[in-house]
N, C-alpha and C. Protein backbone atom coordinates (compact mmCIF):
# COMPACT_ATOMS: atom_id res chain seq x y z
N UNK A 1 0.87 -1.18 0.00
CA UNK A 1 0.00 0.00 0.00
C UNK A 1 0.90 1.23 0.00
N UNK A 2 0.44 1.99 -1.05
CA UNK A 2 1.37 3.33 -1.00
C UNK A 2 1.13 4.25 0.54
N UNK A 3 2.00 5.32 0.20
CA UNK A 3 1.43 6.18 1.64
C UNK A 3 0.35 7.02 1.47
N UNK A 4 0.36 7.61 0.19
CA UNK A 4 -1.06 8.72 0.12
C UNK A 4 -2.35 7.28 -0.20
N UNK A 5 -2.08 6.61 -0.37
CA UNK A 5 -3.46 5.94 -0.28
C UNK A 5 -3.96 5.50 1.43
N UNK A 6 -2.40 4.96 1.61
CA UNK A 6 -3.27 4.67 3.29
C UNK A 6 -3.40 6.17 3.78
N UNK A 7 -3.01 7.08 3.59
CA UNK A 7 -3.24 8.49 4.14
C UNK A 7 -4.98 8.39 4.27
N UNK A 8 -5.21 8.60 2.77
CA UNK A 8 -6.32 8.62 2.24
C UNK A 8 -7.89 7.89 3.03
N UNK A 9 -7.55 6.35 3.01
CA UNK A 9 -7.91 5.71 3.65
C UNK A 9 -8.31 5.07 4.75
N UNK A 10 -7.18 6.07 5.86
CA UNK A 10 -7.00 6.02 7.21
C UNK A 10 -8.19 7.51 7.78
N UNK A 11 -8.16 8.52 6.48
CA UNK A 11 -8.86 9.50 6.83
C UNK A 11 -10.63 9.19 6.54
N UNK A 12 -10.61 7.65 6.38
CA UNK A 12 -12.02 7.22 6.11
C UNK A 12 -12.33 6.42 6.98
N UNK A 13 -11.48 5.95 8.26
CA UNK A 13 -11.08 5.13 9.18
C UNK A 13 -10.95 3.83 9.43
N UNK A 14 -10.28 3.29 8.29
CA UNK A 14 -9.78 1.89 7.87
C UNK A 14 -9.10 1.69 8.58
N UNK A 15 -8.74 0.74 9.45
CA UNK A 15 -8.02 0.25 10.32
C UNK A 15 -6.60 -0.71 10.31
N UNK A 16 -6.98 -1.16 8.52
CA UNK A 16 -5.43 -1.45 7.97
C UNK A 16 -4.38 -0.72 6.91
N UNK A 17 -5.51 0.96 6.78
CA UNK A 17 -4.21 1.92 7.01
C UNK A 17 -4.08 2.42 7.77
N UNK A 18 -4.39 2.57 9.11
CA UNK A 18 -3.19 3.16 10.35
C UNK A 18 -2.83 2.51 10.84
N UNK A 19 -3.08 0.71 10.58
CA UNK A 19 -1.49 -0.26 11.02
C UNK A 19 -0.85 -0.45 10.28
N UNK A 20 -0.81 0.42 9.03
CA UNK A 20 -0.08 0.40 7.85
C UNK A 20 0.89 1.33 7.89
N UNK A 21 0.45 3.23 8.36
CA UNK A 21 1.25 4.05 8.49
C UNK A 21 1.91 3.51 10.30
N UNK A 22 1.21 3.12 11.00
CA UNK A 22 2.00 3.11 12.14
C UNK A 22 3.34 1.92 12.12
N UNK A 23 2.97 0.63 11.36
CA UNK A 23 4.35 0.17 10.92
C UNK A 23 5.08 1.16 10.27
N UNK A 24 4.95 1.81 9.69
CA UNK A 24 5.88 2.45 8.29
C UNK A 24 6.74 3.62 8.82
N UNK A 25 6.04 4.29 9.79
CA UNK A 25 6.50 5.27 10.69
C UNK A 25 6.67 5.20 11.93
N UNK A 26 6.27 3.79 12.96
CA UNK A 26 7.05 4.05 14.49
C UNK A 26 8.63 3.84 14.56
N UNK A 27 9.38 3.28 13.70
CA UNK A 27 10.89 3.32 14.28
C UNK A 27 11.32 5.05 13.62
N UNK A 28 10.94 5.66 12.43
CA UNK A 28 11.31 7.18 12.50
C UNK A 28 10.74 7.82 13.61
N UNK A 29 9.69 7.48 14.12
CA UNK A 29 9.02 8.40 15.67
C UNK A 29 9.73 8.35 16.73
N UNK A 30 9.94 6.80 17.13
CA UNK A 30 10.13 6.21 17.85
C UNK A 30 12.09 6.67 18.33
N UNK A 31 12.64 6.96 17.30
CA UNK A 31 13.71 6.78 17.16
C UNK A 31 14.10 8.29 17.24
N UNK A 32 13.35 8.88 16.58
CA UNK A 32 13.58 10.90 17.13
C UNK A 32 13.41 10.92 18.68
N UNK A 33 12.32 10.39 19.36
CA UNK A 33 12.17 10.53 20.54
C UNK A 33 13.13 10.33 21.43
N UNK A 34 13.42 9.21 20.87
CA UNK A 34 14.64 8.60 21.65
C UNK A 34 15.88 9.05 21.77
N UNK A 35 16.36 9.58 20.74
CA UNK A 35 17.76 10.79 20.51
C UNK A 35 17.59 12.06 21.04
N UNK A 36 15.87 12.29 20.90
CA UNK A 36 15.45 13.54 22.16
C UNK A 36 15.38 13.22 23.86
N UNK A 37 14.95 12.29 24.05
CA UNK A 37 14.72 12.28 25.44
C UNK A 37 16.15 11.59 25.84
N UNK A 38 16.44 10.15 25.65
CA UNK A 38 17.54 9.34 25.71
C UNK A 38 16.56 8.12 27.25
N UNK A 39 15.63 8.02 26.79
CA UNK A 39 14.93 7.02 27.75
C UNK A 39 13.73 6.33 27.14
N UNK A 40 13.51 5.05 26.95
CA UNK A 40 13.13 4.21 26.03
C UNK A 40 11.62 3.95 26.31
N UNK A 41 11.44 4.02 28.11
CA UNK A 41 10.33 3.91 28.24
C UNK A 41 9.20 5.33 27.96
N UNK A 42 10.09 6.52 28.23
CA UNK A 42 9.36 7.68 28.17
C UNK A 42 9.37 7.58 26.54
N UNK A 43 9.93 7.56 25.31
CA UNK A 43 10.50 7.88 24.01
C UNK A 43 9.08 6.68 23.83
N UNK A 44 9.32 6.17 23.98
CA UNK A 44 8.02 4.59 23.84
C UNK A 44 6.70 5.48 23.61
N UNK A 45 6.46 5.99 25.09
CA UNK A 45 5.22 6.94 25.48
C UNK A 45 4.83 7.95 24.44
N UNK A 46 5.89 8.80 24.05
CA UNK A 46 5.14 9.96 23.56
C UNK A 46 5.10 9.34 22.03
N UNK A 47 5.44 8.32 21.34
CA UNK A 47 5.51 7.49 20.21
C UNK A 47 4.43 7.32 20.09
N UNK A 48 3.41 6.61 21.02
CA UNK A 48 2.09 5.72 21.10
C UNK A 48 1.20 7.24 21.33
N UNK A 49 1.84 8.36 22.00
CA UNK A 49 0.55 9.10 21.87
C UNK A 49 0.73 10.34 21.05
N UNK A 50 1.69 10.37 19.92
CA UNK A 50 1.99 10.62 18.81
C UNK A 50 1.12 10.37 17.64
N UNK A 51 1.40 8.89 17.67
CA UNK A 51 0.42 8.06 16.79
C UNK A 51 -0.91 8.35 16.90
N UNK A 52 -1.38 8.65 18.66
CA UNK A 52 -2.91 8.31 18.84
C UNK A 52 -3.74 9.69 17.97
N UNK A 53 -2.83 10.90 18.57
CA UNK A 53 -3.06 12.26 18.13
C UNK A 53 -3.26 12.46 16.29
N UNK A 54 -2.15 11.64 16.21
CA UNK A 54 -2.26 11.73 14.19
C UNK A 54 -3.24 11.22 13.93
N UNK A 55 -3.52 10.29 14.47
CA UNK A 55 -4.88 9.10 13.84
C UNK A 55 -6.40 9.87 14.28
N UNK A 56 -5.99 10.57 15.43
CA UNK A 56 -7.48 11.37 15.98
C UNK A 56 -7.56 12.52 15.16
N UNK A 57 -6.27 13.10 14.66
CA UNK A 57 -6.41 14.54 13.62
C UNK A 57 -5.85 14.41 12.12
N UNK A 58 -6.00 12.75 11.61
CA UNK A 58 -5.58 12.91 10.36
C UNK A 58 -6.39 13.69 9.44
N UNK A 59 -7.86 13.63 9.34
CA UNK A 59 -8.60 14.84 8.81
C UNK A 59 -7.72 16.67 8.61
N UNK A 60 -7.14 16.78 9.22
CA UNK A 60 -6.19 18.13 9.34
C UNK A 60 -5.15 17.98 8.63
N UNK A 61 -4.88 16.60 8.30
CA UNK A 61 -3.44 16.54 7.62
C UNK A 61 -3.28 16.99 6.01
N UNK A 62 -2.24 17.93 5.52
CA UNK A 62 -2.53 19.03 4.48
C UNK A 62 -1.42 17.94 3.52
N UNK A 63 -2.19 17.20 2.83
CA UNK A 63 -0.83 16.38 1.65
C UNK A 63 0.18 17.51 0.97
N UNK A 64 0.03 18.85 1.20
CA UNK A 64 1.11 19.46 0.96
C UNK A 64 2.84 19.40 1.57
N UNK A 65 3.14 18.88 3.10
CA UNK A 65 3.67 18.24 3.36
C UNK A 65 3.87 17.01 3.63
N UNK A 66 4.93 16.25 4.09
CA UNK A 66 5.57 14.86 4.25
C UNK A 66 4.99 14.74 5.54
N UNK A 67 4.15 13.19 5.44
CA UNK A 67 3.59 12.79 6.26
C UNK A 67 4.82 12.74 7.60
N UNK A 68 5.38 12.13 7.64
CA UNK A 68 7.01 11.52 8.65
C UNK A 68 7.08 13.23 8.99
N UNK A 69 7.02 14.17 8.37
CA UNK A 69 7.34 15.69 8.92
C UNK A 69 6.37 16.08 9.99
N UNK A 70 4.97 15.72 9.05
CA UNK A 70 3.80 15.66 10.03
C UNK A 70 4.08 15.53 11.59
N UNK A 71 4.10 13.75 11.39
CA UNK A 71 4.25 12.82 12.42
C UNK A 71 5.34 13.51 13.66
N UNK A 72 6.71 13.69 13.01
CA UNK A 72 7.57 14.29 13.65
C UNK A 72 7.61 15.76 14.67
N UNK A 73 6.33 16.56 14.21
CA UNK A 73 5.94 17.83 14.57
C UNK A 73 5.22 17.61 15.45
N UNK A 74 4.65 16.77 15.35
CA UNK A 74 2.97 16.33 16.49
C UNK A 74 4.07 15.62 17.78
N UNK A 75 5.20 14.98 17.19
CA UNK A 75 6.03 14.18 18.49
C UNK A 75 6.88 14.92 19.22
N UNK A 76 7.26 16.40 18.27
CA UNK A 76 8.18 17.43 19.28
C UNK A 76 7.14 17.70 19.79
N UNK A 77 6.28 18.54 19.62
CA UNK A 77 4.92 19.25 20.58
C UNK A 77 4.70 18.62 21.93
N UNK A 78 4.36 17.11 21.72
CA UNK A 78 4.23 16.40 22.71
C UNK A 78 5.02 16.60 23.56
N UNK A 79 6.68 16.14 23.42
CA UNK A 79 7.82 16.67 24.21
C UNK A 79 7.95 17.75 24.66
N UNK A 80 7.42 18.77 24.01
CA UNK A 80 7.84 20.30 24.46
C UNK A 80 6.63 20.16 25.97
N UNK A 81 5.30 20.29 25.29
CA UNK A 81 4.35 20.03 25.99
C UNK A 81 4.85 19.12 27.61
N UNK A 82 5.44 18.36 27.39
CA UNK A 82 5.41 17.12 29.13
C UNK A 82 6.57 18.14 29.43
N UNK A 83 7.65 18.35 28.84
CA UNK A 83 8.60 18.90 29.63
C UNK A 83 8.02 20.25 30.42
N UNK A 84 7.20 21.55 29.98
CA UNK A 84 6.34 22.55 30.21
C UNK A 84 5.74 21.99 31.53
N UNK A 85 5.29 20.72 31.23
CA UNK A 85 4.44 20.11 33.01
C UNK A 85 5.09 19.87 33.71
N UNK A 86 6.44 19.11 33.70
CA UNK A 86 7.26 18.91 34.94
C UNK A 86 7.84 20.12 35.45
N UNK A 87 8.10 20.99 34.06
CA UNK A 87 9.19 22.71 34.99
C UNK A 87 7.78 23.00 35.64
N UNK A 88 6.60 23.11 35.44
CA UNK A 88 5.90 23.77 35.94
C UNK A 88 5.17 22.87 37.44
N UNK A 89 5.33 21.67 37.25
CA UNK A 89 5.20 20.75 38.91
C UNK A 89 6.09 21.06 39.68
N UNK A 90 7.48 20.51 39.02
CA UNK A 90 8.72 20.62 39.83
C UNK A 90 8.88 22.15 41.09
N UNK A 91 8.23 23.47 39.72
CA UNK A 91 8.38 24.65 40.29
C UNK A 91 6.78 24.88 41.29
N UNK A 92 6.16 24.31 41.14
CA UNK A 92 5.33 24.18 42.34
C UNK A 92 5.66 23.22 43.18
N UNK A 93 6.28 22.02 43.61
CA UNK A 93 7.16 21.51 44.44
C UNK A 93 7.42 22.28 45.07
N UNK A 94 8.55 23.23 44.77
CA UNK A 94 9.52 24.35 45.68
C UNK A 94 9.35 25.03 46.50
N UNK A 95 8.28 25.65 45.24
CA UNK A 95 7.57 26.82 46.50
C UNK A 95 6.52 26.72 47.27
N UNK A 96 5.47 25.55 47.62
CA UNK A 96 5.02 24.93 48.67
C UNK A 96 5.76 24.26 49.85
N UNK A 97 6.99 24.16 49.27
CA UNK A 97 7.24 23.37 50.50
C UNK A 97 7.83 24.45 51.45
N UNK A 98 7.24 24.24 52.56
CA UNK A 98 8.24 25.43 53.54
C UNK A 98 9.03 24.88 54.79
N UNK A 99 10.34 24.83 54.51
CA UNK A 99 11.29 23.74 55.14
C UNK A 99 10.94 24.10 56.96
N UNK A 100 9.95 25.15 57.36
CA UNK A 100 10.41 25.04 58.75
C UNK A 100 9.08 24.51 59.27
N UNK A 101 7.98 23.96 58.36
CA UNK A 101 6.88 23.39 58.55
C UNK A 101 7.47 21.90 59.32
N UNK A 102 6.65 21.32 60.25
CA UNK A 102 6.89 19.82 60.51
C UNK A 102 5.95 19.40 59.87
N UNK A 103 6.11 17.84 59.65
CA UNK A 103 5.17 17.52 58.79
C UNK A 103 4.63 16.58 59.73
N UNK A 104 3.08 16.03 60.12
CA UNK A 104 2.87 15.06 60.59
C UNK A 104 2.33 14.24 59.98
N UNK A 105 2.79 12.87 60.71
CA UNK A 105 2.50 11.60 59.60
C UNK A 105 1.33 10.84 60.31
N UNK A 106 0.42 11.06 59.00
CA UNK A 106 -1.13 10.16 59.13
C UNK A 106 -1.10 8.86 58.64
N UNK A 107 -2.14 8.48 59.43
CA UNK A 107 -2.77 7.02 59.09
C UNK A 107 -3.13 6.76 57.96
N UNK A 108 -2.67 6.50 56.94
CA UNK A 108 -3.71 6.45 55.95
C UNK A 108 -4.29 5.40 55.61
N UNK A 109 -4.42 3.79 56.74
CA UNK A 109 -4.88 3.05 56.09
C UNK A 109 -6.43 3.54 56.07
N UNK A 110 -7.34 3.17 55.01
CA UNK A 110 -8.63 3.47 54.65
C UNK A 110 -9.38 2.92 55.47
N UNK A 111 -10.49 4.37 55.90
CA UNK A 111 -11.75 3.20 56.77
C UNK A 111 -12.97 2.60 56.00
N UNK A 112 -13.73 2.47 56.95
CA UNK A 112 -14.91 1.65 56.51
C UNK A 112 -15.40 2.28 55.41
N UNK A 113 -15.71 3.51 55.52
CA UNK A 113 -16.53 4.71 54.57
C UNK A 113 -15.28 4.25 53.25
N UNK A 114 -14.33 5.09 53.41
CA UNK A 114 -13.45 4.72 52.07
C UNK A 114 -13.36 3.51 51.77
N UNK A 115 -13.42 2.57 51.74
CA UNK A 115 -13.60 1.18 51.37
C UNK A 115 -14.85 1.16 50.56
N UNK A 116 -15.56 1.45 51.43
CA UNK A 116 -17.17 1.48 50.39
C UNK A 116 -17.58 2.38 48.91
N UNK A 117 -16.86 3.78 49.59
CA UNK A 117 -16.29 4.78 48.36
C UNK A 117 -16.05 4.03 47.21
N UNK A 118 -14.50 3.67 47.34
CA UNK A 118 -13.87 2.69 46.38
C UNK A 118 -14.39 1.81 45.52
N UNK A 119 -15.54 0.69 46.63
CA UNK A 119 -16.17 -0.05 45.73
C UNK A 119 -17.29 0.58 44.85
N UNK A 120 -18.06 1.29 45.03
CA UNK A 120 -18.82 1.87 44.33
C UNK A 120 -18.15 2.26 42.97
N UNK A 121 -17.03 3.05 43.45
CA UNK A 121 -16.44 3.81 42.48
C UNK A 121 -16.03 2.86 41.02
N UNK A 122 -15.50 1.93 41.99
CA UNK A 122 -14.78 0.45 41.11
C UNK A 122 -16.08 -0.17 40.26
N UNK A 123 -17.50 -0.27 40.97
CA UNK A 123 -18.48 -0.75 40.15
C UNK A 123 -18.90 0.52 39.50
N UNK A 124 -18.92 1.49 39.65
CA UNK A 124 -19.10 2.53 38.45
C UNK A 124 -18.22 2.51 37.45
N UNK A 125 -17.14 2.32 37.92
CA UNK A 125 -15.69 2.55 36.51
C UNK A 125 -16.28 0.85 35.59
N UNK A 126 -16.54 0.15 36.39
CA UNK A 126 -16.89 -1.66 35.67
C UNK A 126 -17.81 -0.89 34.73
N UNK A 127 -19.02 -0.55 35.28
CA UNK A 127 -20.34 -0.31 34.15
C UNK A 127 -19.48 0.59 33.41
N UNK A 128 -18.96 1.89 33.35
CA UNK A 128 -18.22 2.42 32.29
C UNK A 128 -17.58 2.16 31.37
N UNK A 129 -16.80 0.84 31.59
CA UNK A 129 -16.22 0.01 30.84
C UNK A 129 -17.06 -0.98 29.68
N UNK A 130 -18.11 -1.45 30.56
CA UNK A 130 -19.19 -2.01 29.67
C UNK A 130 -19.47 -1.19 28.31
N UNK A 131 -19.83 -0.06 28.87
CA UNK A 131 -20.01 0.97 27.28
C UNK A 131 -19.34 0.94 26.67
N UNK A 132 -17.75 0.47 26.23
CA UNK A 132 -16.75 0.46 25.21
C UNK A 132 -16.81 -0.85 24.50
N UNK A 133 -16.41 -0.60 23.17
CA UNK A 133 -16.76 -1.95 22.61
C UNK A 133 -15.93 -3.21 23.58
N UNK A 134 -16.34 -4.11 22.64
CA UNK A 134 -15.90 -5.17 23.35
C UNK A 134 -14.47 -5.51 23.28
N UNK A 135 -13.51 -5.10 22.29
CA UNK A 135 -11.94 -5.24 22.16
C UNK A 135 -11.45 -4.13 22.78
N UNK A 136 -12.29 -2.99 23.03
CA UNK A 136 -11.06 -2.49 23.67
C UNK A 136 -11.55 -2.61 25.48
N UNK A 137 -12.74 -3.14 25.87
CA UNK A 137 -12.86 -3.96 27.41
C UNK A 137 -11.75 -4.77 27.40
N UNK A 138 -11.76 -5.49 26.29
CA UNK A 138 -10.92 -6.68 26.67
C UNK A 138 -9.19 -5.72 26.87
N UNK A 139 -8.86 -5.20 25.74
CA UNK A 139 -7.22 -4.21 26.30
C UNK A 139 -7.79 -3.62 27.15
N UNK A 140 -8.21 -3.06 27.93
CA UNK A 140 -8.46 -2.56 29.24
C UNK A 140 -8.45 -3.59 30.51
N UNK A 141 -9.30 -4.51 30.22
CA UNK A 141 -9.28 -6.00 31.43
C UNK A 141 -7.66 -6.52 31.32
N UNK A 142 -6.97 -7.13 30.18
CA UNK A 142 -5.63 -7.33 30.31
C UNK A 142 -4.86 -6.60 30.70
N UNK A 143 -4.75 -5.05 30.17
CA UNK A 143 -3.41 -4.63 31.04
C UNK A 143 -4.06 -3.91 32.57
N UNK A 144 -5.01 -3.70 32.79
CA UNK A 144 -5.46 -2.92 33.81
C UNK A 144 -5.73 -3.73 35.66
N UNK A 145 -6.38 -4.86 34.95
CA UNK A 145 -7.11 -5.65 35.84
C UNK A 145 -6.84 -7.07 36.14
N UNK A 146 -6.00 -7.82 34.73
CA UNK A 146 -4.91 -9.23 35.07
C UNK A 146 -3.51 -8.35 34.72
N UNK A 147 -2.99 -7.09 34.98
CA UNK A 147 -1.96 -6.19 35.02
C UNK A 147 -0.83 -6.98 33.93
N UNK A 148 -1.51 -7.35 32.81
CA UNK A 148 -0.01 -8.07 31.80
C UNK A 148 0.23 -7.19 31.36
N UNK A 149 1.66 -7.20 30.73
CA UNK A 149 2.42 -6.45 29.94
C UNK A 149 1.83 -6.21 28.58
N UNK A 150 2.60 -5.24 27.85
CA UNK A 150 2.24 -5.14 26.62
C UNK A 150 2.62 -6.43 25.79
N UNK A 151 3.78 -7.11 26.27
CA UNK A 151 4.19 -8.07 25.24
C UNK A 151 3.60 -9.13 25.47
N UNK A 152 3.01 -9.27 26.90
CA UNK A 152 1.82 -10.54 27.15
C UNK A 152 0.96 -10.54 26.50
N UNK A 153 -0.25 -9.13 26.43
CA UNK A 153 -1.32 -8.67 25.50
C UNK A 153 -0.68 -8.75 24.36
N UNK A 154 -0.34 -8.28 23.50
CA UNK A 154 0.23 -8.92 21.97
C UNK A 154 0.15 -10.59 22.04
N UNK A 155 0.76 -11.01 23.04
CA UNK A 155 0.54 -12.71 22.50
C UNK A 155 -0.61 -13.31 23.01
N UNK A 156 -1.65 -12.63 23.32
CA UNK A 156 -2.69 -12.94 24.01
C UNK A 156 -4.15 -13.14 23.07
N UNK A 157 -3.65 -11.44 22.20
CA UNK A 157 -4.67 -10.81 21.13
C UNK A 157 -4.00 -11.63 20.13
N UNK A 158 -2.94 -11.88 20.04
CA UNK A 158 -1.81 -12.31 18.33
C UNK A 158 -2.28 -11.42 17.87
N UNK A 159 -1.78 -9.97 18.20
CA UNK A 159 -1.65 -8.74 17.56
C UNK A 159 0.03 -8.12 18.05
N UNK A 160 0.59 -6.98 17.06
CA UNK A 160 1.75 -6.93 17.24
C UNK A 160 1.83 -5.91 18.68
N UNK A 161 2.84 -5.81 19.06
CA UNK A 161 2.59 -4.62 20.28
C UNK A 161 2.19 -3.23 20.31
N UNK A 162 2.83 -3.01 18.71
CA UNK A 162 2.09 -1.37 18.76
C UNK A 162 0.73 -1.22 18.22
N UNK A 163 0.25 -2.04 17.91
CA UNK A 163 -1.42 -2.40 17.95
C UNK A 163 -1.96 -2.17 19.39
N UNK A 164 -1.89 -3.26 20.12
CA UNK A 164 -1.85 -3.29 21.55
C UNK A 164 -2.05 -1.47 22.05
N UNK A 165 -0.96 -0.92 22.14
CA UNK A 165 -0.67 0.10 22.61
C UNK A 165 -1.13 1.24 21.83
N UNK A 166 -2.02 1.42 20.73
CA UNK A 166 -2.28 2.36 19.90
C UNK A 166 -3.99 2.05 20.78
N UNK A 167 -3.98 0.87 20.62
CA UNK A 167 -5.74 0.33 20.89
C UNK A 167 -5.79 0.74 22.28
N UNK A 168 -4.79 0.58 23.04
CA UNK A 168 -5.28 0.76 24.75
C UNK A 168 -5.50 2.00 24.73
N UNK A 169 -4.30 3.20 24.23
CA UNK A 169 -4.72 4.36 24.45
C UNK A 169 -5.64 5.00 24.13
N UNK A 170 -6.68 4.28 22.94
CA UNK A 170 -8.03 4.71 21.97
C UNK A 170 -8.79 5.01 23.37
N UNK A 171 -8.67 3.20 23.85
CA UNK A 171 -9.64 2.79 24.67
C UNK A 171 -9.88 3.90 25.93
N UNK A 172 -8.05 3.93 26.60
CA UNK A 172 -8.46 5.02 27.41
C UNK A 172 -9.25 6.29 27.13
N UNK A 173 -8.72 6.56 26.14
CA UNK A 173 -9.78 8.13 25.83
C UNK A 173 -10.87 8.39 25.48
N UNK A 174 -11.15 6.99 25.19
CA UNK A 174 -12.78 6.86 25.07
C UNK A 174 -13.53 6.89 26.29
N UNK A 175 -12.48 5.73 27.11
CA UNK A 175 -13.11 5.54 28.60
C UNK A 175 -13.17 7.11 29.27
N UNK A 176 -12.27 7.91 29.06
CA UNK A 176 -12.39 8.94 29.70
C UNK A 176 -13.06 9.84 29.59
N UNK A 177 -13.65 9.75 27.93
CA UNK A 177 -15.11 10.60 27.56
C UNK A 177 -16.28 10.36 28.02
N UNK A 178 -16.24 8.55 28.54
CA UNK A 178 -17.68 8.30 28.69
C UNK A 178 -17.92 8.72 30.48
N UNK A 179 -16.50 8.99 31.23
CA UNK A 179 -16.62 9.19 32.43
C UNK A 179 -17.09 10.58 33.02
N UNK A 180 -16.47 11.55 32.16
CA UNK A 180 -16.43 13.00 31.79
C UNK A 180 -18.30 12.86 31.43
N UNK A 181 -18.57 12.46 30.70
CA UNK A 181 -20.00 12.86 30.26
C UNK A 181 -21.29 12.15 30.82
N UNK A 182 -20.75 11.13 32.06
CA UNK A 182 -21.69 10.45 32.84
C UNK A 182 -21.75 11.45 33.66
């Protein structure tokens, strides 16, 4: 498959052209990130939500430029973007803390009330889950709830890993729309 056709095609939401462009383009993503950050698990991260962002805004994409330029622009942003959140945590860190404060240390095991909280909460997040189709319950139940790896889920689904990880993050953001709008 050429690239302006899966372009094309992916913007009609065919699902074996954006495992078409996401083979064709995660080791150039994958591999900028990585010469940017120099950490495999973070470089991993903004790869998969690189991908998720292109695939959610390929409609915007102008065939006047190179797709891989595209891709590459949406993956600095990202970077610029997380680094912007940590200077800006880190620098709220600082200046909350006021070194001549003592700090006292609570109990936090949970009581009765929070226990019950929880479960509710846990059977609300279950029914929430119900509303998503049924493959991406299931990537949500594997890595979330029997806590496997990505490379477990790949041999689980016999799908490749960045399938896996393109699909979980769908799933999350779906899950997080339907939570937001309950």
């Amino acid at each position: 498959m050429e690239i302006e056709k899966a372009i094309s095609k992916a913007k009609e939401n065919d699902q074996k052209a954006f495992n078409f462009l996401l083979h064709t383009y995660w080791d150039d993503v994958y591999g900028f990130q990585l010469k940017r950050i120099g950490n495999e698990n973070d470089a991993e991260d903004i790869t998969i939500q690189t991908f998720s962002k292109a695939f959610d805004k390929i409609d915007t994409y102008n065939d006047d430029y190179v797709f891989k330029t595209w891709l590459i622009a949406i993956s600095k942003n990202l970077h610029i973007d997380l680094l912007r959140k940590e200077k800006s945590s880190i620098s709220r860190q600082i200046t909350n803390e006021d070194e001549n404060t003592i700090n006292q240390v609570l109990d936090e095991t949970p009581s009765a009330e929070d226990k019950i909280i929880t479960d509710q909460n846990l059977a609300k997040l279950l029914r929430d889950i119900k509303k998503l189709k049924p493959h991406y319950q299931e990537v949500i139940n594997l890595r979330y709830f029997q806590e496997l790896t990505y490379k477990e889920i790949s041999n689980e689904l016999k799908e490749p890993i960045n399938n896996v990880k393109v699909k979980l993050l769908r799933a999350k953001k779906l899950l997080a729309e339907i939570i937001q709008n309950a």
